[in-house]
PDB file of N, CA and C in Angstrom:
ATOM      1  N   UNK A   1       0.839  -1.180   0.000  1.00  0.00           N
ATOM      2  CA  UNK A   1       0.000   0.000   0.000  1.00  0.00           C
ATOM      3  C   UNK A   1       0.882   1.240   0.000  1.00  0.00           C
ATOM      4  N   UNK A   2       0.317   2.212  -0.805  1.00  0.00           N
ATOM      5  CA  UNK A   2       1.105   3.971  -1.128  1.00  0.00           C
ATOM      6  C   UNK A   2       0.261   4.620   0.058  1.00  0.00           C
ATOM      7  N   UNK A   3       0.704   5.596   0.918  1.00  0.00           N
ATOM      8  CA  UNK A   3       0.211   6.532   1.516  1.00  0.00           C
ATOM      9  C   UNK A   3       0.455   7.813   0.480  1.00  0.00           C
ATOM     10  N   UNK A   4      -0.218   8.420   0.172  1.00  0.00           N
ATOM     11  CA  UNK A   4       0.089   9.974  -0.063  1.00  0.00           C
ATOM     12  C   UNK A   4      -0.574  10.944   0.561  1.00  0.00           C
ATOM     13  N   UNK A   5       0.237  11.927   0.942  1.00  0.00           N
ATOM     14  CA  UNK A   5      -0.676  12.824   2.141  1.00  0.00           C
ATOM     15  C   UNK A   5      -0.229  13.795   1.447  1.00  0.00           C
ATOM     16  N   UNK A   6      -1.339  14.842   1.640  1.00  0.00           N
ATOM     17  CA  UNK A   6      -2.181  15.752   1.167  1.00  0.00           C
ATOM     18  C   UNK A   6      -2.357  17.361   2.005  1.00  0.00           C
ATOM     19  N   UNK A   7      -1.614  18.135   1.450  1.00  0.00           N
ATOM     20  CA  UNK A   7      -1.874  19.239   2.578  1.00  0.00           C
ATOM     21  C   UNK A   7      -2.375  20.273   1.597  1.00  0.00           C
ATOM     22  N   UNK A   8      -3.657  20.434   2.151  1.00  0.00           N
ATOM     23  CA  UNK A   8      -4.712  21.120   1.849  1.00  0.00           C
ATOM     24  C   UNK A   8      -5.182  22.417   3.201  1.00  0.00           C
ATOM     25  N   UNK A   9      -6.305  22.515   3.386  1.00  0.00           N
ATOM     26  CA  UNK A   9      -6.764  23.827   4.227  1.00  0.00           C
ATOM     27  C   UNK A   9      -6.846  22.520   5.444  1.00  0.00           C
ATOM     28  N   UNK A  10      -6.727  21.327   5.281  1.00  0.00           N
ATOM     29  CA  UNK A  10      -6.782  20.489   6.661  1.00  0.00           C
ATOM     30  C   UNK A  10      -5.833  19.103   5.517  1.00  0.00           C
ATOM     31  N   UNK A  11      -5.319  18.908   6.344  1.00  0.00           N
ATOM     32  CA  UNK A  11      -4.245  17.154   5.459  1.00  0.00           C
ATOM     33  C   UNK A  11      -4.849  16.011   6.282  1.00  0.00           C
ATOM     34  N   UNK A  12      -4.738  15.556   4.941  1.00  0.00           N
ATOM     35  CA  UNK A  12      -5.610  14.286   5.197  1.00  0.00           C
ATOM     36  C   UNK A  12      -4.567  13.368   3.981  1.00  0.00           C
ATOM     37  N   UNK A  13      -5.051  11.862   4.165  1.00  0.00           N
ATOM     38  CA  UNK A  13      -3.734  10.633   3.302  1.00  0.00           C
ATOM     39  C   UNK A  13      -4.725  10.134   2.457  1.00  0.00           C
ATOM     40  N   UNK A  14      -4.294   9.638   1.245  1.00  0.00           N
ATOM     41  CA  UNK A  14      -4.857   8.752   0.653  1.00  0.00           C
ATOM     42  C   UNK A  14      -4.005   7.797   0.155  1.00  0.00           C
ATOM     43  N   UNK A  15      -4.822   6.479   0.802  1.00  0.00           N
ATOM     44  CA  UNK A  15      -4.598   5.006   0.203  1.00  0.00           C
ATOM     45  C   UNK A  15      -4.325   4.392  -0.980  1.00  0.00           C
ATOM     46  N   UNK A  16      -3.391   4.175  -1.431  1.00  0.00           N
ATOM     47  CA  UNK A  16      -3.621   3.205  -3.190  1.00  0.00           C
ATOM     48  C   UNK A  16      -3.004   2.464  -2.957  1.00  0.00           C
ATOM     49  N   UNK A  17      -3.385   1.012  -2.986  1.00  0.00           N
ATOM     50  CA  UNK A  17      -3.060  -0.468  -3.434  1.00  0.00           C
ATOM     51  C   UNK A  17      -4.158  -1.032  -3.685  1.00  0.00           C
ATOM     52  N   UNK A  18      -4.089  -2.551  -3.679  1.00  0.00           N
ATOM     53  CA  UNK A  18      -4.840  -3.722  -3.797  1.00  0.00           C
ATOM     54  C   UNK A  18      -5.356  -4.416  -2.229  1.00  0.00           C
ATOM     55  N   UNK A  19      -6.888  -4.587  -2.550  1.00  0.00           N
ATOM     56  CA  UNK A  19      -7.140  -5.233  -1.008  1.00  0.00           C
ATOM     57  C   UNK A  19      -7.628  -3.856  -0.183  1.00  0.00           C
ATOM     58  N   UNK A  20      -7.726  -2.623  -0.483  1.00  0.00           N
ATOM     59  CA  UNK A  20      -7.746  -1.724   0.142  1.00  0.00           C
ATOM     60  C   UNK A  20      -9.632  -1.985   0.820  1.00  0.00           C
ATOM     61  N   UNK A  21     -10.316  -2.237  -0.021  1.00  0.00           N
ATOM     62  CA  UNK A  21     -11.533  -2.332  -0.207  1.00  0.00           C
ATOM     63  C   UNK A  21     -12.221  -3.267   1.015  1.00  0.00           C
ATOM     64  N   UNK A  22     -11.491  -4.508   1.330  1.00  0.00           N
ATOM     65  CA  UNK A  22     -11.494  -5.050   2.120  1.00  0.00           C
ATOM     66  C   UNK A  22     -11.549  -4.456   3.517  1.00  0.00           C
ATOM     67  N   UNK A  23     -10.793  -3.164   3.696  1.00  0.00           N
ATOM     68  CA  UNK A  23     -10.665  -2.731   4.918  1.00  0.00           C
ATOM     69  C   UNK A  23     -11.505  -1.262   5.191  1.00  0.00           C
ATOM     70  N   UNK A  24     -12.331  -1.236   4.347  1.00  0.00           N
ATOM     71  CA  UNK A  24     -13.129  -0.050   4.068  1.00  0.00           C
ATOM     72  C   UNK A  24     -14.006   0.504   5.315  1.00  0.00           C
ATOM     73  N   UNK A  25     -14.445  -0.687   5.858  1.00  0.00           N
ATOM     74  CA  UNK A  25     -15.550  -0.097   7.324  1.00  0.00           C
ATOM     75  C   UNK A  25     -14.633   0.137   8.219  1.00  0.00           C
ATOM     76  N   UNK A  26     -13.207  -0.612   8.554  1.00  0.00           N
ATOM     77  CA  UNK A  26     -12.332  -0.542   9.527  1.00  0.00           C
ATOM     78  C   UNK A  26     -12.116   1.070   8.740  1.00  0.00           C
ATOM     79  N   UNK A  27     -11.548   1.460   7.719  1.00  0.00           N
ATOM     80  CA  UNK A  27     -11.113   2.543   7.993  1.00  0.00           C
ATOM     81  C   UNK A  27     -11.922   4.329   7.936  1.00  0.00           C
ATOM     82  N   UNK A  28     -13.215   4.014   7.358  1.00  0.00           N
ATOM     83  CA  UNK A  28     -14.367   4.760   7.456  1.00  0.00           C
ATOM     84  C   UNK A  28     -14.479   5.243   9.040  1.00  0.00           C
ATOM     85  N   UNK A  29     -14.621   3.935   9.654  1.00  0.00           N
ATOM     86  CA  UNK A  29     -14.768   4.225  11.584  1.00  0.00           C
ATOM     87  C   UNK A  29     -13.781   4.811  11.984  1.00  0.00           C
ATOM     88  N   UNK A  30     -12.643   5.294  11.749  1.00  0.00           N
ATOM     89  CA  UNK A  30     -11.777   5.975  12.317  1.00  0.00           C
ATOM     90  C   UNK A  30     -11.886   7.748  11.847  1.00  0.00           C
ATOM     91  N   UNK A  31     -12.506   7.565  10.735  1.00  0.00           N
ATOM     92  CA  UNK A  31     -13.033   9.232  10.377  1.00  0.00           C
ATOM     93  C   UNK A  31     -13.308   9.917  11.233  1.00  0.00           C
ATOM     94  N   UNK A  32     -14.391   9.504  12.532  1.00  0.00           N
ATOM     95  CA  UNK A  32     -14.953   9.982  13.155  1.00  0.00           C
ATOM     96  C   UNK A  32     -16.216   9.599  13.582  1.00  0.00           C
ATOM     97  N   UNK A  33     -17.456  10.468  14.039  1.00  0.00           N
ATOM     98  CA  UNK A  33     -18.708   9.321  14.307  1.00  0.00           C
ATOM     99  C   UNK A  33     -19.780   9.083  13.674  1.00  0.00           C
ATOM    100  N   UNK A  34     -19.268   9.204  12.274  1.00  0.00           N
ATOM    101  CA  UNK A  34     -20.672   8.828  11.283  1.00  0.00           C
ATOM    102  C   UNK A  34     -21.404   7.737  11.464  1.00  0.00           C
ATOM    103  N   UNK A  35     -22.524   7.713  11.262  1.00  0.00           N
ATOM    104  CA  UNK A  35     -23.692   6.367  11.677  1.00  0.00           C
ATOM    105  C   UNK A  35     -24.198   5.732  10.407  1.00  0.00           C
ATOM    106  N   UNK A  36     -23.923   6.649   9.028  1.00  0.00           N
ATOM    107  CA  UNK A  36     -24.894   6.612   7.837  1.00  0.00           C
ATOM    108  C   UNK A  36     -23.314   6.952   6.516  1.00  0.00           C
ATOM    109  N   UNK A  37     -23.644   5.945   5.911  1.00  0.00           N
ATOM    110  CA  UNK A  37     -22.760   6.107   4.759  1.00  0.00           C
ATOM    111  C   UNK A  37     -23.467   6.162   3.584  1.00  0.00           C
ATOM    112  N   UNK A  38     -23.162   6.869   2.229  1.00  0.00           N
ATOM    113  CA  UNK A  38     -23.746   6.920   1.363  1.00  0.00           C
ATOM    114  C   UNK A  38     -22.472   6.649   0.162  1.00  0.00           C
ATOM    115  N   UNK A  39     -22.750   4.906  -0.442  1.00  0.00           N
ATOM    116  CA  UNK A  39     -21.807   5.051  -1.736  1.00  0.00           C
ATOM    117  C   UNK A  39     -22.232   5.662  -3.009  1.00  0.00           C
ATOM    118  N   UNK A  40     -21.416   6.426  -3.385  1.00  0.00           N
ATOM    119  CA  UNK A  40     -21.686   6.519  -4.908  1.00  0.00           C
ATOM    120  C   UNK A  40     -20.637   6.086  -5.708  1.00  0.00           C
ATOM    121  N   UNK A  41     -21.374   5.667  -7.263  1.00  0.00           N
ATOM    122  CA  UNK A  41     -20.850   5.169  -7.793  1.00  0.00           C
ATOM    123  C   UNK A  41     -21.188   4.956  -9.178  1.00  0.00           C
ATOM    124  N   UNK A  42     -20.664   4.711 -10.375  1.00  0.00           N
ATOM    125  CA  UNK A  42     -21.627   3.989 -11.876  1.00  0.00           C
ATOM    126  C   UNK A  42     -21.847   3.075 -11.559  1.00  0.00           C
ATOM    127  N   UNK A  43     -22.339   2.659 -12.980  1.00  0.00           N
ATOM    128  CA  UNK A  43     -22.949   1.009 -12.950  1.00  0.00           C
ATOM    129  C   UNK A  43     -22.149   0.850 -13.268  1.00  0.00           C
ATOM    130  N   UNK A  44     -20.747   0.805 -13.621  1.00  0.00           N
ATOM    131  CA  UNK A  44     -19.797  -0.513 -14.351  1.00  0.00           C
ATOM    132  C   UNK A  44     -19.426  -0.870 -13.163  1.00  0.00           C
ATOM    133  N   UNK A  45     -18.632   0.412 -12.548  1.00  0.00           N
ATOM    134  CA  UNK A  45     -18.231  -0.068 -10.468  1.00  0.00           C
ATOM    135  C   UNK A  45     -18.617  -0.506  -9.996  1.00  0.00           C
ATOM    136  N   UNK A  46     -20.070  -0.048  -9.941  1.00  0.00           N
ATOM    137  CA  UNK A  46     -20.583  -1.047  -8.676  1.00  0.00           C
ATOM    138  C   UNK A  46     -21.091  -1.934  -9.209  1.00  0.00           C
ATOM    139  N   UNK A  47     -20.859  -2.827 -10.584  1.00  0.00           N
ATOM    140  CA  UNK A  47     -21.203  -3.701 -10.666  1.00  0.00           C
ATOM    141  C   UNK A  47     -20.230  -4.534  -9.938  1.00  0.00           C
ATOM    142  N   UNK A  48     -19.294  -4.208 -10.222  1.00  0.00           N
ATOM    143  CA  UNK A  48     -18.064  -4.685  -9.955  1.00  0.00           C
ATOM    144  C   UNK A  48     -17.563  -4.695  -8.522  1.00  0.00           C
ATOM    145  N   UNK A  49     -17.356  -3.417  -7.797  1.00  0.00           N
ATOM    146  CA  UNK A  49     -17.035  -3.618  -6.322  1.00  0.00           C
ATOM    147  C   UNK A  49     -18.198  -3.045  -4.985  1.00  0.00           C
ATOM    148  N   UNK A  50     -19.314  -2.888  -5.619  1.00  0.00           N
ATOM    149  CA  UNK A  50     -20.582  -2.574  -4.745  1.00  0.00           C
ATOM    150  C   UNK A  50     -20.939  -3.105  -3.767  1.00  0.00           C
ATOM    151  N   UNK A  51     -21.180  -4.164  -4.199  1.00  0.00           N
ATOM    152  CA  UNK A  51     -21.634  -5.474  -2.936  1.00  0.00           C
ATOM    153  C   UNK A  51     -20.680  -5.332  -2.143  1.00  0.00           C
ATOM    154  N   UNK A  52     -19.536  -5.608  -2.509  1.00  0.00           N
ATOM    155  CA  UNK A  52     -18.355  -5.765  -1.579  1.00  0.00           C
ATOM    156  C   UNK A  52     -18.291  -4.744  -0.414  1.00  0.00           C
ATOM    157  N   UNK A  53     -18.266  -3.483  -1.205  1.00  0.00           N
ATOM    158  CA  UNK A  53     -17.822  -2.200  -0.429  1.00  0.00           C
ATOM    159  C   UNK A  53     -19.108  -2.111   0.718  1.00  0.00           C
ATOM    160  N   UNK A  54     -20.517  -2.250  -0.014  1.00  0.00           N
ATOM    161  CA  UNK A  54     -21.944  -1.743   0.753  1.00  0.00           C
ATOM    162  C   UNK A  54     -21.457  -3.272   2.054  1.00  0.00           C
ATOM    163  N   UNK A  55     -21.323  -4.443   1.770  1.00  0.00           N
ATOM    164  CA  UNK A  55     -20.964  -5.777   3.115  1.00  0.00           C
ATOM    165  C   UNK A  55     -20.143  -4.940   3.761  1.00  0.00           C
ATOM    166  N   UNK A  56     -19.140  -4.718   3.437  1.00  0.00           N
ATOM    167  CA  UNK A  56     -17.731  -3.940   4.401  1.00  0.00           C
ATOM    168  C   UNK A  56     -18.026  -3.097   5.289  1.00  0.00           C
ATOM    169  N   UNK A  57     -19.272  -2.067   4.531  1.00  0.00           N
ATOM    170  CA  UNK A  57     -19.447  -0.838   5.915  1.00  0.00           C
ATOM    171  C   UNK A  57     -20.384  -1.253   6.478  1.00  0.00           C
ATOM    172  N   UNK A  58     -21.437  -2.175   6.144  1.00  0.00           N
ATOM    173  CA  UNK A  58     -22.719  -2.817   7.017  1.00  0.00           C
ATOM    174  C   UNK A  58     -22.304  -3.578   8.342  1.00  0.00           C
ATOM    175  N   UNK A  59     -20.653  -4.474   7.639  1.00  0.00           N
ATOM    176  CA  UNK A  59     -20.659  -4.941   8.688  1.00  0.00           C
ATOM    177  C   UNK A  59     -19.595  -4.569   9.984  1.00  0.00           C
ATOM    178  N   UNK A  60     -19.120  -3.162   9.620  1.00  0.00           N
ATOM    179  CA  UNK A  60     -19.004  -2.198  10.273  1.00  0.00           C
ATOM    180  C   UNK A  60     -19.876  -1.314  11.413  1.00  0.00           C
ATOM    181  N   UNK A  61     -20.886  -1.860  11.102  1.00  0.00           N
ATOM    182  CA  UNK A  61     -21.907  -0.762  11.876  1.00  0.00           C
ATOM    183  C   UNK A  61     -22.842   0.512  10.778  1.00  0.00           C
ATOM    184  N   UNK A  62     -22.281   0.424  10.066  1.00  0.00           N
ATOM    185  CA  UNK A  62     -22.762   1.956   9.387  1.00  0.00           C
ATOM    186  C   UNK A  62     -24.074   1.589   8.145  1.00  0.00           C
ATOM    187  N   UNK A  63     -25.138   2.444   8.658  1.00  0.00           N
ATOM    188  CA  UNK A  63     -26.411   2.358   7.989  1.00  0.00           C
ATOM    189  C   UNK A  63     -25.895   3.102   6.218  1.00  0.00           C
ATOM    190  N   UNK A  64     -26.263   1.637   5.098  1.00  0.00           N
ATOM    191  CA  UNK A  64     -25.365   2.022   4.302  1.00  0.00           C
ATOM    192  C   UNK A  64     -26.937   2.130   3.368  1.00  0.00           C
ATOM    193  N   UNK A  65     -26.661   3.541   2.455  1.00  0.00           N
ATOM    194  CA  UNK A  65     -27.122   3.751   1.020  1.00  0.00           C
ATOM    195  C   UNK A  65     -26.431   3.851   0.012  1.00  0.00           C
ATOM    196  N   UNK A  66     -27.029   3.858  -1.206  1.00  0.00           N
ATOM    197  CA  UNK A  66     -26.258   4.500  -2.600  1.00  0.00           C
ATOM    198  C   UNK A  66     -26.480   5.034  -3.185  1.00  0.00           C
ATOM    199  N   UNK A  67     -26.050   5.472  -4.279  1.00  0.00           N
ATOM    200  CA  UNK A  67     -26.546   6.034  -5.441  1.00  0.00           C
ATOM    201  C   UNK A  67     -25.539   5.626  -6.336  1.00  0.00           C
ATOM    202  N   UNK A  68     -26.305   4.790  -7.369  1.00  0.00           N
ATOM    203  CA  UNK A  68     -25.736   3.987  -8.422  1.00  0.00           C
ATOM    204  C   UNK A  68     -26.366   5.163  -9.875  1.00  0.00           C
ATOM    205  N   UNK A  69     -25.414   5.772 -11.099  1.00  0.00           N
ATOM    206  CA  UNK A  69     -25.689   6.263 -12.035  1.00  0.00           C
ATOM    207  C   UNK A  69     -24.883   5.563 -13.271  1.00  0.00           C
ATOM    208  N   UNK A  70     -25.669   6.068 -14.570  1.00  0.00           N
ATOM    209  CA  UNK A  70     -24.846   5.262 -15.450  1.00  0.00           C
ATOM    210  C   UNK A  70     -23.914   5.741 -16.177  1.00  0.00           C
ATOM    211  N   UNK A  71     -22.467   4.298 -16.412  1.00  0.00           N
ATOM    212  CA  UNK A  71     -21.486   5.263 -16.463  1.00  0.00           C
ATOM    213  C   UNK A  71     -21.337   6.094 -17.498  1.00  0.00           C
ATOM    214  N   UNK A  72     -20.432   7.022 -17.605  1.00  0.00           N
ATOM    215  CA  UNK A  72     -20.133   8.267 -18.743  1.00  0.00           C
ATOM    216  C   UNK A  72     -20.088   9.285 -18.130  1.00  0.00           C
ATOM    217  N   UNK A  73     -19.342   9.992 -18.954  1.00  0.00           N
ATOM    218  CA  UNK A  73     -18.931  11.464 -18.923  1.00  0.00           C
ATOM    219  C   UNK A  73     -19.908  12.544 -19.029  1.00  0.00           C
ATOM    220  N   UNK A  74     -21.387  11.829 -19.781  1.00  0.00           N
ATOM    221  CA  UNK A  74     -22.380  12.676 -20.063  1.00  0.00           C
ATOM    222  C   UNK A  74     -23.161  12.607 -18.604  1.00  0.00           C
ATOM    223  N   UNK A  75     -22.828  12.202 -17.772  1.00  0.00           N
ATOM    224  CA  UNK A  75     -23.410  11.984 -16.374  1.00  0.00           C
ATOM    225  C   UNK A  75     -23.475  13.061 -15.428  1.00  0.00           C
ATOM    226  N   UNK A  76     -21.951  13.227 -15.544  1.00  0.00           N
ATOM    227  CA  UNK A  76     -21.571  14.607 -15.416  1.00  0.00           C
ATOM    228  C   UNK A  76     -22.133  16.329 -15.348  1.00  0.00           C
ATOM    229  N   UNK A  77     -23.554  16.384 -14.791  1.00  0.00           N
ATOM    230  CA  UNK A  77     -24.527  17.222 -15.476  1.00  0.00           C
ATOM    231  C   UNK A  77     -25.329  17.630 -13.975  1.00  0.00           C
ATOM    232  N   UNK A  78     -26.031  18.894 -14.102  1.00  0.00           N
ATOM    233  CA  UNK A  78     -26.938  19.359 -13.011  1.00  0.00           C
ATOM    234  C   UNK A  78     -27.930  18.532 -12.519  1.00  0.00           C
ATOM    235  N   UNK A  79     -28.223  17.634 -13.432  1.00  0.00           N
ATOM    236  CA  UNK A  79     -29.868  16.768 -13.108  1.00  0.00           C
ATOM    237  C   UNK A  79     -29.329  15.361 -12.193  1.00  0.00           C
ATOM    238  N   UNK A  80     -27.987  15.254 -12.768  1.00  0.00           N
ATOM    239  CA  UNK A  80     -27.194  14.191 -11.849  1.00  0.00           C
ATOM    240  C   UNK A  80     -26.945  14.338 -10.566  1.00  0.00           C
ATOM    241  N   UNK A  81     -26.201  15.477 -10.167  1.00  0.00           N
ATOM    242  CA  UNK A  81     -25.946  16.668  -8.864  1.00  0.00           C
ATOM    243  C   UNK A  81     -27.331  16.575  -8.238  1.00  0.00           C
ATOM    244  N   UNK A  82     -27.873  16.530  -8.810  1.00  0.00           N
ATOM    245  CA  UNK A  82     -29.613  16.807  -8.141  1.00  0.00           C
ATOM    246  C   UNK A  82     -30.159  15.948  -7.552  1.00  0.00           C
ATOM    247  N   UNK A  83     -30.164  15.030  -8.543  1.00  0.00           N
ATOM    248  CA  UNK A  83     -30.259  13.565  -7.859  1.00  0.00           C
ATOM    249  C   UNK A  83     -29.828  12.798  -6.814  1.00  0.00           C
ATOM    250  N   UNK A  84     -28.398  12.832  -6.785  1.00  0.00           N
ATOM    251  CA  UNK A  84     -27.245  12.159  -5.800  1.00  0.00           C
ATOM    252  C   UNK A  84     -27.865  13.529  -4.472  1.00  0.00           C
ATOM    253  N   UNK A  85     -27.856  14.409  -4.635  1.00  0.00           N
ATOM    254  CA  UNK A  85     -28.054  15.645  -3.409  1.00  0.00           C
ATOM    255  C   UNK A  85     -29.548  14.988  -2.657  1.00  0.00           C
ATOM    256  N   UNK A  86     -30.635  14.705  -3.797  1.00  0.00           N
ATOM    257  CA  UNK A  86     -31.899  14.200  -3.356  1.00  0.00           C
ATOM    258  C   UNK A  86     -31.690  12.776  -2.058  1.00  0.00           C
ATOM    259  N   UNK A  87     -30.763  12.176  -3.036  1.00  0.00           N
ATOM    260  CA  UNK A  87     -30.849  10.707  -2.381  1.00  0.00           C
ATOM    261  C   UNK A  87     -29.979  11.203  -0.916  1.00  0.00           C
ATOM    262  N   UNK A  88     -29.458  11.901  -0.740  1.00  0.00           N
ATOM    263  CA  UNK A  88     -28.426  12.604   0.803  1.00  0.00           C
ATOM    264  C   UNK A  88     -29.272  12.900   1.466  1.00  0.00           C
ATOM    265  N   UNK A  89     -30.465  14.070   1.427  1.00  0.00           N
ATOM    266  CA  UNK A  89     -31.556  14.166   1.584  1.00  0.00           C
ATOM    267  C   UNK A  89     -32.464  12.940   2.289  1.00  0.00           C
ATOM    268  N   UNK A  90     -33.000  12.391   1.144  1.00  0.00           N
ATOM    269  CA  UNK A  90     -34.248  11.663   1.524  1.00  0.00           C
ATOM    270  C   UNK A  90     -33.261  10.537   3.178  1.00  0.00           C
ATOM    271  N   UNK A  91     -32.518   9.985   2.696  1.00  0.00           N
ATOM    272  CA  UNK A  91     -31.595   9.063   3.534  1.00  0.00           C
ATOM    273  C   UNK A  91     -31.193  10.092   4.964  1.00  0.00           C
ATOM    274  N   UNK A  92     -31.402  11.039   4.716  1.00  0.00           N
ATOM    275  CA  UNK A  92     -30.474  11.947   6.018  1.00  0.00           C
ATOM    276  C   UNK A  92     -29.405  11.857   6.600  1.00  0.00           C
ATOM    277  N   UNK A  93     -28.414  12.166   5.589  1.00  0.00           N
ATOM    278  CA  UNK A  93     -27.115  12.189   6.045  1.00  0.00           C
ATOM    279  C   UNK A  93     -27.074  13.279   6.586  1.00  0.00           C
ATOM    280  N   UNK A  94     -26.189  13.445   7.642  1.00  0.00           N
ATOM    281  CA  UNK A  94     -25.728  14.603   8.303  1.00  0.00           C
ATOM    282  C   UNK A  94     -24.352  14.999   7.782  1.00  0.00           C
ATOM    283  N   UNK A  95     -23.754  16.351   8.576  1.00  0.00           N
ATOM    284  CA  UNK A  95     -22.474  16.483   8.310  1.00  0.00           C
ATOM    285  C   UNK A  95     -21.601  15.785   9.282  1.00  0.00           C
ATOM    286  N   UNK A  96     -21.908  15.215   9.690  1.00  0.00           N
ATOM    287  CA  UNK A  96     -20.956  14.223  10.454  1.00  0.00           C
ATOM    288  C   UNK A  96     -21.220  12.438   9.691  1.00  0.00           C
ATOM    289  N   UNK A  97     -21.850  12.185   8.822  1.00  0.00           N
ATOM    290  CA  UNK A  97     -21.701  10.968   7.729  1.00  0.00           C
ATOM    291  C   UNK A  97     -20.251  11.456   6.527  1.00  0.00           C
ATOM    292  N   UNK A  98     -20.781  10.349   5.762  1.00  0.00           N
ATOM    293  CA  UNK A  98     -20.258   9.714   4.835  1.00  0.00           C
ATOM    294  C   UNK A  98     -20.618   9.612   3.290  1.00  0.00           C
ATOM    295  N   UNK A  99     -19.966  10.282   2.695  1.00  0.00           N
ATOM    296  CA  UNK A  99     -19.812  10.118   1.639  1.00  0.00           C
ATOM    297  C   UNK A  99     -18.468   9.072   0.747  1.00  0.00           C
ATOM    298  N   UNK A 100     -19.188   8.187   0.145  1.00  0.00           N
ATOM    299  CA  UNK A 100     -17.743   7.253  -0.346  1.00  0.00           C
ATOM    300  C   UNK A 100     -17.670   7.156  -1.686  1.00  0.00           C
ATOM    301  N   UNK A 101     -16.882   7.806  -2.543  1.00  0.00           N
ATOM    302  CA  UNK A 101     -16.861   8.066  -3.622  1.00  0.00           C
ATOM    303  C   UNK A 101     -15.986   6.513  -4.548  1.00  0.00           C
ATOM    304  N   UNK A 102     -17.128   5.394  -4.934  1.00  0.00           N
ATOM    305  CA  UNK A 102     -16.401   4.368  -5.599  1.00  0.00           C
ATOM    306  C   UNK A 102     -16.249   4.363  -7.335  1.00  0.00           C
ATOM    307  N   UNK A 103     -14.990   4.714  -7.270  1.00  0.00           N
ATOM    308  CA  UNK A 103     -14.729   5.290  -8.574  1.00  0.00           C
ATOM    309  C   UNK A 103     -13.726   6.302  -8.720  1.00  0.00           C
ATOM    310  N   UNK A 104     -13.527   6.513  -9.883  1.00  0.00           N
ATOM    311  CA  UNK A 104     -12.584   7.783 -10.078  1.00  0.00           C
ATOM    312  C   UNK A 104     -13.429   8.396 -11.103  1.00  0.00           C
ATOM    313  N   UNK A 105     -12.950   9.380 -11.678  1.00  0.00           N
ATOM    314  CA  UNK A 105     -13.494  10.213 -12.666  1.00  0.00           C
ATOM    315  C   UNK A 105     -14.707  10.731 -12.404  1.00  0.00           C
ATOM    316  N   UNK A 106     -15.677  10.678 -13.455  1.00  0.00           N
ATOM    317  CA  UNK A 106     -16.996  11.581 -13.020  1.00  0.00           C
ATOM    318  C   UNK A 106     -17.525  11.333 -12.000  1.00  0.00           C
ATOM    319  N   UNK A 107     -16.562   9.990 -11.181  1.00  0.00           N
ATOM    320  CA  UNK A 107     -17.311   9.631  -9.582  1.00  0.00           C
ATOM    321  C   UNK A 107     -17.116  10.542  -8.767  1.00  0.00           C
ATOM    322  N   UNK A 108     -15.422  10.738  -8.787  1.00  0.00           N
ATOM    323  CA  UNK A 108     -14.784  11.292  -8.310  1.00  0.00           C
ATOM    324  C   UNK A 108     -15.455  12.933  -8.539  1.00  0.00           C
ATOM    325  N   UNK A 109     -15.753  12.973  -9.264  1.00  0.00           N
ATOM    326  CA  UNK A 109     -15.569  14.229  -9.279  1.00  0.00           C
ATOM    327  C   UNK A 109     -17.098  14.793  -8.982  1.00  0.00           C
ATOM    328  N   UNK A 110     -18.014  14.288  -9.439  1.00  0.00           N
ATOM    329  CA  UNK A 110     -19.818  14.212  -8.188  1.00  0.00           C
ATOM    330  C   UNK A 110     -19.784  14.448  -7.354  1.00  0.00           C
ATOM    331  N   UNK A 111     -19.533  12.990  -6.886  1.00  0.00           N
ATOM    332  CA  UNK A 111     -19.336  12.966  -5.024  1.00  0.00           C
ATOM    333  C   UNK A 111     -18.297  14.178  -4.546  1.00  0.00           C
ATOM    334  N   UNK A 112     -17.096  14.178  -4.869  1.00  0.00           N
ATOM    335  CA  UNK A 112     -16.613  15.885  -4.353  1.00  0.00           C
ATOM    336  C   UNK A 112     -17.207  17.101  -4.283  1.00  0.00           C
ATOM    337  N   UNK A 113     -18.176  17.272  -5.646  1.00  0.00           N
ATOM    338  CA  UNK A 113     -18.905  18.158  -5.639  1.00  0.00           C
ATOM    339  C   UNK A 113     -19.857  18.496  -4.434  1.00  0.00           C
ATOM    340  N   UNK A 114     -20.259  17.195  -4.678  1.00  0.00           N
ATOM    341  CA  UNK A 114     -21.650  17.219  -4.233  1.00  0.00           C
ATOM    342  C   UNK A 114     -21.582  17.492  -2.468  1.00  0.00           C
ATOM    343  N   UNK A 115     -20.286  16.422  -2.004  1.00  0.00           N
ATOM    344  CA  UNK A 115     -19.852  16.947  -0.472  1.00  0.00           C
ATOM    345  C   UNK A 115     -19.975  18.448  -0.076  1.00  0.00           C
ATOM    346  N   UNK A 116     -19.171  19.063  -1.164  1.00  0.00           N
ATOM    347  CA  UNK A 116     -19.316  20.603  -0.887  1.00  0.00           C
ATOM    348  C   UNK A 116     -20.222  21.101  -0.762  1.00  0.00           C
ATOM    349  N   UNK A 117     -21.203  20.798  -1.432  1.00  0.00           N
ATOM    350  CA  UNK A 117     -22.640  21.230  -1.838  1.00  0.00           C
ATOM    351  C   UNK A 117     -23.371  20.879  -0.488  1.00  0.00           C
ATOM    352  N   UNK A 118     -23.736  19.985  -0.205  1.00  0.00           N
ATOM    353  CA  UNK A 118     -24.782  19.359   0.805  1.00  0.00           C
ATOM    354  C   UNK A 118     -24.595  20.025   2.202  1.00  0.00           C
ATOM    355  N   UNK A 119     -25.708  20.263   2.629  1.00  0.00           N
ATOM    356  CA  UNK A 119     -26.049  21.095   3.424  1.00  0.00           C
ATOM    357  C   UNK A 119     -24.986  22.020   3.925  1.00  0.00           C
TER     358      UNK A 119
END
């Protein structure tokens, strides 16, 4: 596993290897005291590592939702933002939850948004 740490307006590390996924609720719970996680993600991802990730934080403790969109770049859009913000909403995440961005690219870059955004 790579640590790279990050100094921003607060530093924080990010993880890259293999197997990381596995340890996802162990390392979510150390964030702090979120109760409610929300993955996002496409459909190719979470076809692919969804189940896995949504078992990991369940069996962590953490009341898990999602929001699954389909993949592409054309996703990328206000009505999408709207949506993913709705589903934060209806679920009631607080600012002390979770947002878990599975994916890179237009995942990545939603869910960042959208953190900023929400409440």
């Amino acid at each position: 596993m790579k640590t790279v740490t990050v100094n921003a307006s607060k530093q924080y590390d990010i993880r890259i290897g293999s197997g990381l996924l596995a340890t996802l609720g162990e390392a979510a719970k150390q964030l702090g005291k979120a109760e409610k996680v929300c993955i996002v993600s496409d459909s190719t991802v979470w076809n692919l590592y969804g189940e896995t990730a949504q078992k990991n934080l369940e069996a962590s403790d953490f009341q898990v939702s999602n929001y699954v969109f389909p993949a592409g770049e054309a996703q990328k859009n206000g009505s999408t933002l709207l949506e993913l913000l709705s589903c934060l909403a209806i679920h009631q995440l607080t600012r002390s939850d979770l947002i878990v961005a599975l994916g890179g690219g237009v995942v990545g870059d939603l869910t960042g948004f959208a953190a900023a955004c929400y409440q």
